[in-house]
Protein backbone atom coordinates (compact mmCIF):
# COMPACT_ATOMS: atom_id res chain seq x y z
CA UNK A 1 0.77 -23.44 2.62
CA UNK A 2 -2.95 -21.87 3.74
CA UNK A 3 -4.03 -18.58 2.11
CA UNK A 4 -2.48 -16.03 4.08
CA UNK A 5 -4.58 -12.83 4.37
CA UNK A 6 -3.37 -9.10 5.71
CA UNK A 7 -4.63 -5.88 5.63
CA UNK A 8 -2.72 -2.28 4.81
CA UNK A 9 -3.58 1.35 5.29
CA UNK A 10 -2.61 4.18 3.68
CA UNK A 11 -4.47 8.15 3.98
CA UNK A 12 -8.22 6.46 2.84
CA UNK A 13 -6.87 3.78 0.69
CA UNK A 14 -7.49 -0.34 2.36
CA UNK A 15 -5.71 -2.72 0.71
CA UNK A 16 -6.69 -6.97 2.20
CA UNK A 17 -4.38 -8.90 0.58
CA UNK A 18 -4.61 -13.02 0.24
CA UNK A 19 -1.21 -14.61 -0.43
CA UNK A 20 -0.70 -18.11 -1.68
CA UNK A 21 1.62 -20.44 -3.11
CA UNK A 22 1.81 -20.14 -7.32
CA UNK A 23 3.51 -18.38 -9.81
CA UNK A 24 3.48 -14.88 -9.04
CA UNK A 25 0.27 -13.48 -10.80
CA UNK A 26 -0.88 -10.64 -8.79
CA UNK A 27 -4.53 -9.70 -9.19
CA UNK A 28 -6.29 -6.74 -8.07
CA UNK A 29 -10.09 -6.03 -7.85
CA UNK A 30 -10.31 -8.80 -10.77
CA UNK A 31 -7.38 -7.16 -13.44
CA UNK A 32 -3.80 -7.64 -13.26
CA UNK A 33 -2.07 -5.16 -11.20
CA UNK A 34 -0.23 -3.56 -14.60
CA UNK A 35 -3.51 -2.90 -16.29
CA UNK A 36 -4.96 -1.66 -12.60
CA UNK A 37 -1.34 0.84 -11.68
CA UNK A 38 -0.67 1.86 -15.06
CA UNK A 39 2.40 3.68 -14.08
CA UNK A 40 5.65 2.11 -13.68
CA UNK A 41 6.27 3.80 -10.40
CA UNK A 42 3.67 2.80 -9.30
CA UNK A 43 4.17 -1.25 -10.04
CA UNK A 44 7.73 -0.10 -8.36
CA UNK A 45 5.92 0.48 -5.24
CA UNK A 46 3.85 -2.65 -5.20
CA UNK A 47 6.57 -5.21 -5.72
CA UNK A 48 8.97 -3.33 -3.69
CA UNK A 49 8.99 -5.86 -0.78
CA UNK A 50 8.69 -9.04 -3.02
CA UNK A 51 11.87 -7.50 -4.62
CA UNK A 52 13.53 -6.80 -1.32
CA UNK A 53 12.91 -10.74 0.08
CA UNK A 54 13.97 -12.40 -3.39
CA UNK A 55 10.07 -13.78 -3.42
CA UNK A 56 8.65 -12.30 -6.73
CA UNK A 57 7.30 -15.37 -8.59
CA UNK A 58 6.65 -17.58 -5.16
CA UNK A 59 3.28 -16.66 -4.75
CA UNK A 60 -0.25 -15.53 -6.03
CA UNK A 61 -1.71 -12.35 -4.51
CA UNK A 62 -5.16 -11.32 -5.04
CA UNK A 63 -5.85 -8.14 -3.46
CA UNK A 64 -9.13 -6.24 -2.80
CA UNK A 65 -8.85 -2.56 -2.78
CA UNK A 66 -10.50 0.34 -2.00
CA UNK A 67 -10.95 4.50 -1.19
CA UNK A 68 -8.79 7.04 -1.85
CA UNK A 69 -6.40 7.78 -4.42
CA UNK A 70 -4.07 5.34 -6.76
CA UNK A 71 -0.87 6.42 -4.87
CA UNK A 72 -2.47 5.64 -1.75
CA UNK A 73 -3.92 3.01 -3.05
CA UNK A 74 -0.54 1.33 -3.93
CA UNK A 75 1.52 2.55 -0.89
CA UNK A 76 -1.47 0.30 1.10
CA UNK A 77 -1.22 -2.15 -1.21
CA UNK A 78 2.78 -2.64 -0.49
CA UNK A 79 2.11 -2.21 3.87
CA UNK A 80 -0.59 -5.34 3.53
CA UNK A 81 2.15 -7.69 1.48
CA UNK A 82 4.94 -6.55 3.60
CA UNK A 83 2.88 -8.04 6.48
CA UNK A 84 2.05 -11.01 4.68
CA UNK A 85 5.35 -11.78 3.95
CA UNK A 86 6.26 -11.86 7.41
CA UNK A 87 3.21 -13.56 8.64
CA UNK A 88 4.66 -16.42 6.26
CA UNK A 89 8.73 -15.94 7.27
CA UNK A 90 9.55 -13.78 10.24
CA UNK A 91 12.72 -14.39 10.75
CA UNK A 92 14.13 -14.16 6.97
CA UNK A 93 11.49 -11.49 5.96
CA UNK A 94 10.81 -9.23 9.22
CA UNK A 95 14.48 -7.63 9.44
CA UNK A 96 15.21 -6.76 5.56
CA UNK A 97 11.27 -4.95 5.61
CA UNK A 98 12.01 -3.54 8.50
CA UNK A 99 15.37 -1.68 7.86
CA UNK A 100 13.76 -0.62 4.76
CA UNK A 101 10.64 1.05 6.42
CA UNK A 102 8.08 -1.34 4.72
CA UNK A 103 6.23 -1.89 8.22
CA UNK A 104 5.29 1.33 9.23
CA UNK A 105 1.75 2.88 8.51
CA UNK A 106 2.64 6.14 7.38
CA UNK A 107 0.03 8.04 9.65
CA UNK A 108 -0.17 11.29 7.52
CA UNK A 109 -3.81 11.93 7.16
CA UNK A 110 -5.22 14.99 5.42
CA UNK A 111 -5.93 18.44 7.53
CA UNK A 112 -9.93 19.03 7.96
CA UNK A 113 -10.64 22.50 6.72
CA UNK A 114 -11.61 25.23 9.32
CA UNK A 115 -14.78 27.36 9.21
CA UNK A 116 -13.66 30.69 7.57
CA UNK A 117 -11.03 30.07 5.52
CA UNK A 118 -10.68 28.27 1.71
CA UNK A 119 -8.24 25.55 3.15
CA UNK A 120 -6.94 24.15 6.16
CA UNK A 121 -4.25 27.14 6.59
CA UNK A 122 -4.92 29.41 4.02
CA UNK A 123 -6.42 32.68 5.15
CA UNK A 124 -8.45 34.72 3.09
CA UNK A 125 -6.94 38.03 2.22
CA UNK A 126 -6.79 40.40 4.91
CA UNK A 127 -7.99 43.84 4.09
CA UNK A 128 -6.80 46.91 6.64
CA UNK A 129 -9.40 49.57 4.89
């Protein structure tokens, strides 16, 4: 099998993912991906499709990643090898994925703060006198 390579979105977070065949190391920005998501919900999130498709020691993933925050970071992360593991078996892969809404970008972005207020909605206090 070639290198397979995707790439995932999440708020400002990019994750491009290169899958191959090996033994299931998975290596991102050049540490292992439990020294890089230190919390255990958060290494949840990133083998949460491997899980789902009974694939968790088939293959190597290095992953370069980048912007925002290390949620987003691993929710992108978990889009890009969703779509990798399709890429390499649609028909086993795509349905289980996709009734567990591992294919979707989620398109929530932040709100841009407006001129005049502290926030995005927040007002500042309104004074009658």
């Amino acid at each position: 099998m070639e290198v397979v390579s995707t790439i995932g979105r999440r708020k400002a977070a990019i994750a491009r993912v290169y899958i191959s065949d090996g033994k299931g190391n998975i290596e991102v920005n050049k540490t292992d991906y439990k020294e890089y998501f230190p919390l255990e919900t958060l290494q949840y999130i990133v083998t949460q499709p491997l899980e789902l498709t009974d694939s968790l020691g088939k293959y190597d993933i290095k992953v370069n990643l980048d912007g925002g925050g290390i949620k987003g970071q691993a929710e992108a992360l978990r889009l890009a090898i969703s779509r990798a593991l399709v890429e390499i078996d649609t028909e086993g892969n795509k349905q289980v994925l996709k009734s567990n809404k591992m294919l979707t970008r989620d398109p929530r972005q932040v709100e841009r703060k407006k001129p005049g207020q502290p926030k995005a909605r927040k007002r500042f206090q309104f004074s009658k006198r």
